[in-house]
C-alpha atoms as a PDB file:
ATOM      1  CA  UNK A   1      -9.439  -1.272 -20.354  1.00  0.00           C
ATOM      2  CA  UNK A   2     -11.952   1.330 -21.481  1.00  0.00           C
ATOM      3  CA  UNK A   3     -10.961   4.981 -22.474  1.00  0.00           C
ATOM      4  CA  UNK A   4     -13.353   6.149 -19.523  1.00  0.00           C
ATOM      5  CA  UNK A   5     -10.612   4.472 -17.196  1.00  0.00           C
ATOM      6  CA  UNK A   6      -7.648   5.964 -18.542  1.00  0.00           C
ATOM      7  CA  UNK A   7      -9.140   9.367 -18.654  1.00  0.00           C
ATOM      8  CA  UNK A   8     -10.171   8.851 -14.838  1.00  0.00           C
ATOM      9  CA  UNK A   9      -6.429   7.271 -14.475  1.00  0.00           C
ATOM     10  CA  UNK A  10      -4.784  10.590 -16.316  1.00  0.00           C
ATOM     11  CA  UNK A  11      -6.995  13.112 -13.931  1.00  0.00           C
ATOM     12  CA  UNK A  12      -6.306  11.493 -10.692  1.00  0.00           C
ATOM     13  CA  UNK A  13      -2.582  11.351 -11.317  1.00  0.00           C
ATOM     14  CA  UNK A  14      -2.635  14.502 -12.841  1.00  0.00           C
ATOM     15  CA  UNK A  15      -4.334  15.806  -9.609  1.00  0.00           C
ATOM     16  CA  UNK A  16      -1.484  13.494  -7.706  1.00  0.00           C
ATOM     17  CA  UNK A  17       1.866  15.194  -9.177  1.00  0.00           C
ATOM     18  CA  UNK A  18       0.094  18.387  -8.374  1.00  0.00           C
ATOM     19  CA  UNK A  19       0.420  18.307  -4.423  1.00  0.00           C
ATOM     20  CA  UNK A  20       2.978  19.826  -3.231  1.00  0.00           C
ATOM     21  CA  UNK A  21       4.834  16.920  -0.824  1.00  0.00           C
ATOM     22  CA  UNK A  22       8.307  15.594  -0.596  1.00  0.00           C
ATOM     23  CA  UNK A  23       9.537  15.215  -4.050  1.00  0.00           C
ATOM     24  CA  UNK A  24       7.754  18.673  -5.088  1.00  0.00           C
ATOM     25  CA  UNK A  25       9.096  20.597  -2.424  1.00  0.00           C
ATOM     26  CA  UNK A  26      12.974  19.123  -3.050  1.00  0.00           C
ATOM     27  CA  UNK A  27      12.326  19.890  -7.024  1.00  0.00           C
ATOM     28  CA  UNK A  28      11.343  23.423  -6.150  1.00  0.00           C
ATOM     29  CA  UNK A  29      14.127  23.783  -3.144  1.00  0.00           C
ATOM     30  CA  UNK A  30      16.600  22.756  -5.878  1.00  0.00           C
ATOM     31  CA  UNK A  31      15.101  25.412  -8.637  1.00  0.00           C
ATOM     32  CA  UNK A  32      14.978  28.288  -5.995  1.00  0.00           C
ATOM     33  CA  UNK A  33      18.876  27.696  -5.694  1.00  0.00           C
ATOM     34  CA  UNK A  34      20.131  27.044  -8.472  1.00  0.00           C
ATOM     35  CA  UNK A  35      17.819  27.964 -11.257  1.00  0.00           C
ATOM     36  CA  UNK A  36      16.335  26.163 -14.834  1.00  0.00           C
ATOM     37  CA  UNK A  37      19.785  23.803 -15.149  1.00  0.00           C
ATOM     38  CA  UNK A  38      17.838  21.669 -12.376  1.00  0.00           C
ATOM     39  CA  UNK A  39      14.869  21.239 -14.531  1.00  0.00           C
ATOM     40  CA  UNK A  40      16.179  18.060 -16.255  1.00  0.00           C
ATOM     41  CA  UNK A  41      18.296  16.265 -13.962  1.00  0.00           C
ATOM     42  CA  UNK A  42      15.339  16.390 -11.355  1.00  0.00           C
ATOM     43  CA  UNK A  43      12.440  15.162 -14.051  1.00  0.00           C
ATOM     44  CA  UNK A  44      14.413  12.406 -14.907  1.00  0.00           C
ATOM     45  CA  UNK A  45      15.056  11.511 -11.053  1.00  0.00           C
ATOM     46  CA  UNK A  46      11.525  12.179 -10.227  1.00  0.00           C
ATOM     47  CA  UNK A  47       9.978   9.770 -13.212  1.00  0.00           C
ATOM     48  CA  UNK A  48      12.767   6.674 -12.324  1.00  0.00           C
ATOM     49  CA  UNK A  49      11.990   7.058  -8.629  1.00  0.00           C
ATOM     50  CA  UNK A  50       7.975   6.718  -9.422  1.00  0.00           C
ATOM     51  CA  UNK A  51       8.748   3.901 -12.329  1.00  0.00           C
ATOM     52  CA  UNK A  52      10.660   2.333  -8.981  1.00  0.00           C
ATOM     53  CA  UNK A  53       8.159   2.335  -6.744  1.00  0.00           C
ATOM     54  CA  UNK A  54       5.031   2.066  -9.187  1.00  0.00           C
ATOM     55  CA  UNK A  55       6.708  -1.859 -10.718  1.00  0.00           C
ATOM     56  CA  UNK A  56       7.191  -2.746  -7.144  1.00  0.00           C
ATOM     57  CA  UNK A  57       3.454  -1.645  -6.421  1.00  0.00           C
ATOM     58  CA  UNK A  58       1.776  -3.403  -9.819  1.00  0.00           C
ATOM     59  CA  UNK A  59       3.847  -6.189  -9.199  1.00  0.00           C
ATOM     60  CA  UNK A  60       2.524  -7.241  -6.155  1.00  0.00           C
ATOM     61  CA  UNK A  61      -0.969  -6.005  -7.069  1.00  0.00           C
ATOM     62  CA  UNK A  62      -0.592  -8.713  -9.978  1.00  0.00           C
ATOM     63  CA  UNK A  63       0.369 -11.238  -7.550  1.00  0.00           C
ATOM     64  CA  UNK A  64      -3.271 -10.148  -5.362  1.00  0.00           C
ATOM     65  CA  UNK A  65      -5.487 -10.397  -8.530  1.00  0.00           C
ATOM     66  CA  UNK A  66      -3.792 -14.031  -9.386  1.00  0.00           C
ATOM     67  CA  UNK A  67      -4.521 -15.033  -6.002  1.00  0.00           C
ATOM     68  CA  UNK A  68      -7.971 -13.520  -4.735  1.00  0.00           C
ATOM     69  CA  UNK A  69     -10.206 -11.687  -7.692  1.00  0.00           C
ATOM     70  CA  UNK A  70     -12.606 -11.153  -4.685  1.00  0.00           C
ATOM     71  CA  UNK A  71     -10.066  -9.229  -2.227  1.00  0.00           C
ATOM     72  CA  UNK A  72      -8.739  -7.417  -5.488  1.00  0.00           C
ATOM     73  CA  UNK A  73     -12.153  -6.034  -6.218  1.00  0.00           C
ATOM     74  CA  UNK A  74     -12.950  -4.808  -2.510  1.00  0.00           C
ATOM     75  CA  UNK A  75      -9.379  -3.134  -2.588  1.00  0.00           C
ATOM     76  CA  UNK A  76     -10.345  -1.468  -5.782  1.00  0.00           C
ATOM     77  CA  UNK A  77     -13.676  -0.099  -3.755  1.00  0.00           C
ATOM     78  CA  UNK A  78     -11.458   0.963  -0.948  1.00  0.00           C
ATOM     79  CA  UNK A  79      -9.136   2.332  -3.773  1.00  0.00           C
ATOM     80  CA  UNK A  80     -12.167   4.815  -5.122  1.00  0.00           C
ATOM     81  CA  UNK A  81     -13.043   5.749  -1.537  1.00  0.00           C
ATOM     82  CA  UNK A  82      -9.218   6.792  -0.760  1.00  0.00           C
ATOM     83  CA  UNK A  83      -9.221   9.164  -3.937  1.00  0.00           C
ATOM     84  CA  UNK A  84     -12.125  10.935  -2.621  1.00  0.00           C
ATOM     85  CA  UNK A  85     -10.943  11.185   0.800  1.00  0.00           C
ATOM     86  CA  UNK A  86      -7.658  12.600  -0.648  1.00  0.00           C
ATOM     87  CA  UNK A  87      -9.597  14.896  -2.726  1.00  0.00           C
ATOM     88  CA  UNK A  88     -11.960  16.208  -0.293  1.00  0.00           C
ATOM     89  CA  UNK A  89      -8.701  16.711   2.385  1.00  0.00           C
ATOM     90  CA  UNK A  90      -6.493  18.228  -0.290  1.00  0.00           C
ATOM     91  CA  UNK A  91      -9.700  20.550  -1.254  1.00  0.00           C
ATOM     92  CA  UNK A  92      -9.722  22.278   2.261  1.00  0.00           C
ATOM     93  CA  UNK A  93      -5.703  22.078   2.730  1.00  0.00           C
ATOM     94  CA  UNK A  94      -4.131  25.339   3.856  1.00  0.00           C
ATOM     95  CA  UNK A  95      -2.286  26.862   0.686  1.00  0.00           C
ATOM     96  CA  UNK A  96       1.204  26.859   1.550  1.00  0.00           C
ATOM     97  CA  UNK A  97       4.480  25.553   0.155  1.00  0.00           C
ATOM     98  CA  UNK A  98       7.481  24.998   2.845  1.00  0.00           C
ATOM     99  CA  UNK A  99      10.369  24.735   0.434  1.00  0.00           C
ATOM    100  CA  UNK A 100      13.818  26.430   1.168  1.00  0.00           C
ATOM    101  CA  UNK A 101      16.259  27.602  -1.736  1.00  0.00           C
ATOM    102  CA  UNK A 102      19.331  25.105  -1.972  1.00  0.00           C
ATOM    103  CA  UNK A 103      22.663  27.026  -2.610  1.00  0.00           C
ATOM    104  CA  UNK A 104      24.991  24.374  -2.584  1.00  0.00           C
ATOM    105  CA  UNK A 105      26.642  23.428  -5.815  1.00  0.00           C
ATOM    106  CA  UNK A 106      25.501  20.062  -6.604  1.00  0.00           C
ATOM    107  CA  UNK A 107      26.017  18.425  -9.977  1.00  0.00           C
ATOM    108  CA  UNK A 108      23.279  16.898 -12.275  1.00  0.00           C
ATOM    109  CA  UNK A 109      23.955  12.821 -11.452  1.00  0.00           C
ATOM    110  CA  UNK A 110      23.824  13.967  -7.635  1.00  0.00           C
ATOM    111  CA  UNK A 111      20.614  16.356  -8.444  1.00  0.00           C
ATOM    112  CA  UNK A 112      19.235  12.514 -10.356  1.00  0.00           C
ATOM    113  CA  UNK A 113      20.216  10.104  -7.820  1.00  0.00           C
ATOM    114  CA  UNK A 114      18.999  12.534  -4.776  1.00  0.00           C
ATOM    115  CA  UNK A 115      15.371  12.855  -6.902  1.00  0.00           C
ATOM    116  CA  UNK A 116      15.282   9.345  -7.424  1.00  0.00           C
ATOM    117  CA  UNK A 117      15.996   8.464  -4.011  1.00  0.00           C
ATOM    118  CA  UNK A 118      13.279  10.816  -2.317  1.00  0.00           C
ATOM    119  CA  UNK A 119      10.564   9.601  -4.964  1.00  0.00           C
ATOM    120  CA  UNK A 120      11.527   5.533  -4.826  1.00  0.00           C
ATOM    121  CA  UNK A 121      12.549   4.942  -1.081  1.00  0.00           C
ATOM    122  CA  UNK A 122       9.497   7.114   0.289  1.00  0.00           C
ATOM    123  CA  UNK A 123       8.096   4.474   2.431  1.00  0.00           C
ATOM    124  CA  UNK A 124       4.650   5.768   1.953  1.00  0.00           C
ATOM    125  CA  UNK A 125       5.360   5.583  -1.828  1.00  0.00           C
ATOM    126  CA  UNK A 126       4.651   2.095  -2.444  1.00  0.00           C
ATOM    127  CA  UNK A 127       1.835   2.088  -0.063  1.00  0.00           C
ATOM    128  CA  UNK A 128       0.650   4.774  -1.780  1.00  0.00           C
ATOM    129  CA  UNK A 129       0.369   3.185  -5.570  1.00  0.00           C
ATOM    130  CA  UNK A 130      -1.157  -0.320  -3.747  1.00  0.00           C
ATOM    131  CA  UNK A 131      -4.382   2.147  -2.705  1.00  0.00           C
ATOM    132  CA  UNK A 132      -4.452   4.290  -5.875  1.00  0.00           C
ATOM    133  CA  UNK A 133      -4.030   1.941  -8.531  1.00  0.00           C
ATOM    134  CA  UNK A 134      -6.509  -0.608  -7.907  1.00  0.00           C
ATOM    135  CA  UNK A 135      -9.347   1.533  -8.852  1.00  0.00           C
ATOM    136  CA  UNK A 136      -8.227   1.543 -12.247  1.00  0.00           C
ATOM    137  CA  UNK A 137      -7.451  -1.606 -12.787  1.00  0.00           C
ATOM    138  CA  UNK A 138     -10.006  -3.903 -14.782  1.00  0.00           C
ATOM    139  CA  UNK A 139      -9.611  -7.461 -13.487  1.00  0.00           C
ATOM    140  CA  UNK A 140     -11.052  -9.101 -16.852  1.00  0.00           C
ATOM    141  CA  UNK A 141      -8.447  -7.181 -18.975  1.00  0.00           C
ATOM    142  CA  UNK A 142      -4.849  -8.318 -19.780  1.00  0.00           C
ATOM    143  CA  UNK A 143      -2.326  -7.368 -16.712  1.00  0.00           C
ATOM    144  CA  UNK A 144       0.706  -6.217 -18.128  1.00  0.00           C
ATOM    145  CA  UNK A 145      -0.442  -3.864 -20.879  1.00  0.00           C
ATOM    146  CA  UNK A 146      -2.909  -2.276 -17.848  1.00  0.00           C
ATOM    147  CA  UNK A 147       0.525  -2.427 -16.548  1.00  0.00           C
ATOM    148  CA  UNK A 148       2.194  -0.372 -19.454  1.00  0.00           C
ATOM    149  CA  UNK A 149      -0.350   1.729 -20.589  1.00  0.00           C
ATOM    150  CA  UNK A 150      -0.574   2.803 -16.729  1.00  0.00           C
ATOM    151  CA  UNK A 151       3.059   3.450 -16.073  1.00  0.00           C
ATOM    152  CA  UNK A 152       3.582   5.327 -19.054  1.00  0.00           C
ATOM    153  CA  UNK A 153       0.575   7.686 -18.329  1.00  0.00           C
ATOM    154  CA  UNK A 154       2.323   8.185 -14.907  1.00  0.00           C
ATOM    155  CA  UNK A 155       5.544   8.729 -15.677  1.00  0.00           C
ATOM    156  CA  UNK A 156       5.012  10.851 -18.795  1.00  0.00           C
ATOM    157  CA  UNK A 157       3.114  13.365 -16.473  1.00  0.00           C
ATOM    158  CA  UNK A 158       5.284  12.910 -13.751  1.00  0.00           C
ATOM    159  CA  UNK A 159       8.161  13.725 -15.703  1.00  0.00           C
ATOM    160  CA  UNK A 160       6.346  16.677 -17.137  1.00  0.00           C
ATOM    161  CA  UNK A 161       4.896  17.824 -13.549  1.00  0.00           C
ATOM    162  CA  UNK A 162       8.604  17.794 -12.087  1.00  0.00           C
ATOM    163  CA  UNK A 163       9.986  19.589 -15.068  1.00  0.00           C
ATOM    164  CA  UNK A 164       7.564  22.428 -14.687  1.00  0.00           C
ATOM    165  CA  UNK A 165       7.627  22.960 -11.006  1.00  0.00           C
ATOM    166  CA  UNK A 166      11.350  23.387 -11.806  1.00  0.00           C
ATOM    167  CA  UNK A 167      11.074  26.015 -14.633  1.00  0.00           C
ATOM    168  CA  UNK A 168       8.240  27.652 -12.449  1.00  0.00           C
ATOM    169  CA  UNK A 169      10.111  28.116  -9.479  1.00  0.00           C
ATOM    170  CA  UNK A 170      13.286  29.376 -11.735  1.00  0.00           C
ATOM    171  CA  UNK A 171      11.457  31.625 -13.189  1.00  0.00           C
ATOM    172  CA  UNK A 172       8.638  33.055 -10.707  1.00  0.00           C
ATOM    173  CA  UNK A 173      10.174  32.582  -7.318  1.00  0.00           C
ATOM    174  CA  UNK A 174       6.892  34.174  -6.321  1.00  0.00           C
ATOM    175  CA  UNK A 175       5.029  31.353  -7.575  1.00  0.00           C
ATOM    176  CA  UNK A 176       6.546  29.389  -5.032  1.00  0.00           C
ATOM    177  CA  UNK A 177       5.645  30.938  -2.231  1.00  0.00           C
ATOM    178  CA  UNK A 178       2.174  32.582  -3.361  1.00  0.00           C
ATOM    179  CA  UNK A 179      -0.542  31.424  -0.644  1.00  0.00           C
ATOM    180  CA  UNK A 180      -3.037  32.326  -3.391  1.00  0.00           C
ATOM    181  CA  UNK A 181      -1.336  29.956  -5.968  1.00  0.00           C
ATOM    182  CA  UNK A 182      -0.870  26.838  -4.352  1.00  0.00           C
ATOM    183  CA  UNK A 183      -4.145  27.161  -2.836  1.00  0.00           C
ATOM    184  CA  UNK A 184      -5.938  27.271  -6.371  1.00  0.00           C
ATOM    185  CA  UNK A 185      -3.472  24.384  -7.195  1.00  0.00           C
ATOM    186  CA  UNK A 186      -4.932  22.381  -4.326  1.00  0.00           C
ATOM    187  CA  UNK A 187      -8.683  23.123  -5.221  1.00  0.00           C
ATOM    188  CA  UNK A 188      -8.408  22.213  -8.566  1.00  0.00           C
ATOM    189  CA  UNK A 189      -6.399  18.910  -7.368  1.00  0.00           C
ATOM    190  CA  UNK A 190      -9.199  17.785  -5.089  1.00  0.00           C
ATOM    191  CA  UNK A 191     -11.681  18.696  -7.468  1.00  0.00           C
ATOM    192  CA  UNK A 192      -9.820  16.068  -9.940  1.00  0.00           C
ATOM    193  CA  UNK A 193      -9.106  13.008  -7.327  1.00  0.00           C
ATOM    194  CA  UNK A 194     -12.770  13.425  -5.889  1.00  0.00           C
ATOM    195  CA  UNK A 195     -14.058  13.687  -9.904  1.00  0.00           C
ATOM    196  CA  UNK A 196     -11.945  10.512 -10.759  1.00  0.00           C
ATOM    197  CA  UNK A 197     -12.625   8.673  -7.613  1.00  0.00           C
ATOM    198  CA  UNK A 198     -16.576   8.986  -8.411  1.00  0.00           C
ATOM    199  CA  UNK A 199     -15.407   8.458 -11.969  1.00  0.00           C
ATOM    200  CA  UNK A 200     -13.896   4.755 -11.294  1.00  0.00           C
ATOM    201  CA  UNK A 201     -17.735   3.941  -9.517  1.00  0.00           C
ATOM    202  CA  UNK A 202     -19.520   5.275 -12.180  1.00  0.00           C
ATOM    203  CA  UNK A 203     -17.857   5.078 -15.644  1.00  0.00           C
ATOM    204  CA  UNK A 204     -16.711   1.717 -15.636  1.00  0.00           C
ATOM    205  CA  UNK A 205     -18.112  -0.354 -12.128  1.00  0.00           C
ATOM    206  CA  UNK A 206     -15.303  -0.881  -9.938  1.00  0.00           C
ATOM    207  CA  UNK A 207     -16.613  -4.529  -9.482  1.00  0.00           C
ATOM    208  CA  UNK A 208     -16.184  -5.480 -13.101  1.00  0.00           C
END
């Protein structure tokens, strides 16, 4: 796997974390509610729900490159033309944020499990990580360290994504809800996925 990969890897799923869908919006309903103490609890629910459904994904994309190297590498083409697609939609996205403020008293393990759950057991989840992660992947290379050094990347920024959306919305409720904001958020996100989608063509040949 060549550093041009990973950096292309880090930018898309930095560019990713960034959108504000399901698990963003619950992070930031929590926060609005109930302040910083949610920070932590909902990281840590956030990264294990994306570990979940990211093994699940690799797992079975291991299984497609064992049986068909040929199918692998035209999914990996249709991988790079879904991250531009993504980029170019979240580019012209309307900049708002729909998330309500969550009053009820909920502890930390139910904050946790009720991250993990929204993150993992999003159907579209899995579906999603079988189109994006294919791109990166270098057929040649060894599996499972792609495999580690991949996760990790992921789940390190995912964890740190979730963690500041938190501390954000506890601290600048008008972040939140500022048009302006999220819509700079969302240019600079679909500037990144279209960047890294040209970037898996280009830097390293998706057909290698």
């Amino acid at each position: 796997m060549s550093f041009e990969a990973w950096a292309a890897f880090a930018a898309a799923s930095i560019a990713l974390l960034l959108i504000p869908g399901p698990t963003v919006l619950l992070v930031v309903s929590y926060a609005l509610g109930q302040g910083w103490r949610t920070a932590l609890p909902m990281a840590v629910g956030v990264a294990l729900g994306d570990f979940t459904a990211m093994t699940l994904s690799m797992l079975g994309l291991g299984a497609l490159l064992a049986a068909s190297a040929t199918l692998f590498t035209a999914l990996k083409w249709m991988g790079a033309a879904y991250l531009i697609y993504l980029g170019i939609k979240l580019w012209r996205a309307g900049a708002t944020m729909d998330a309500q403020p969550r009053t009820d008293a909920v502890s930390a393990a139910r904050m946790l499990g009720h991250a993990w759950l929204v993150t993992a057991l999003n159907p579209k989840s899995i579906t999603f990580f079988v189109a994006f992660l294919p791109a990166f992947l270098d057929p040649k290379a060894d599996f499972l360290t792609q495999m580690l050094v991949f996760e990790t990347t992921f789940l390190v920024l995912a964890f740190a994504n979730a963690f500041g959306y938190a501390l954000v919305a506890a601290k600048a409720r008008r972040f939140a809800g500022n048009p302006r904001a999220i819509g700079i958020v969302n240019k600079v996100g679909g500037g990144l996925l279209v960047s890294a989608g040209v970037a898996t063509v280009t830097l390293r040949g998706v057909e290698r």
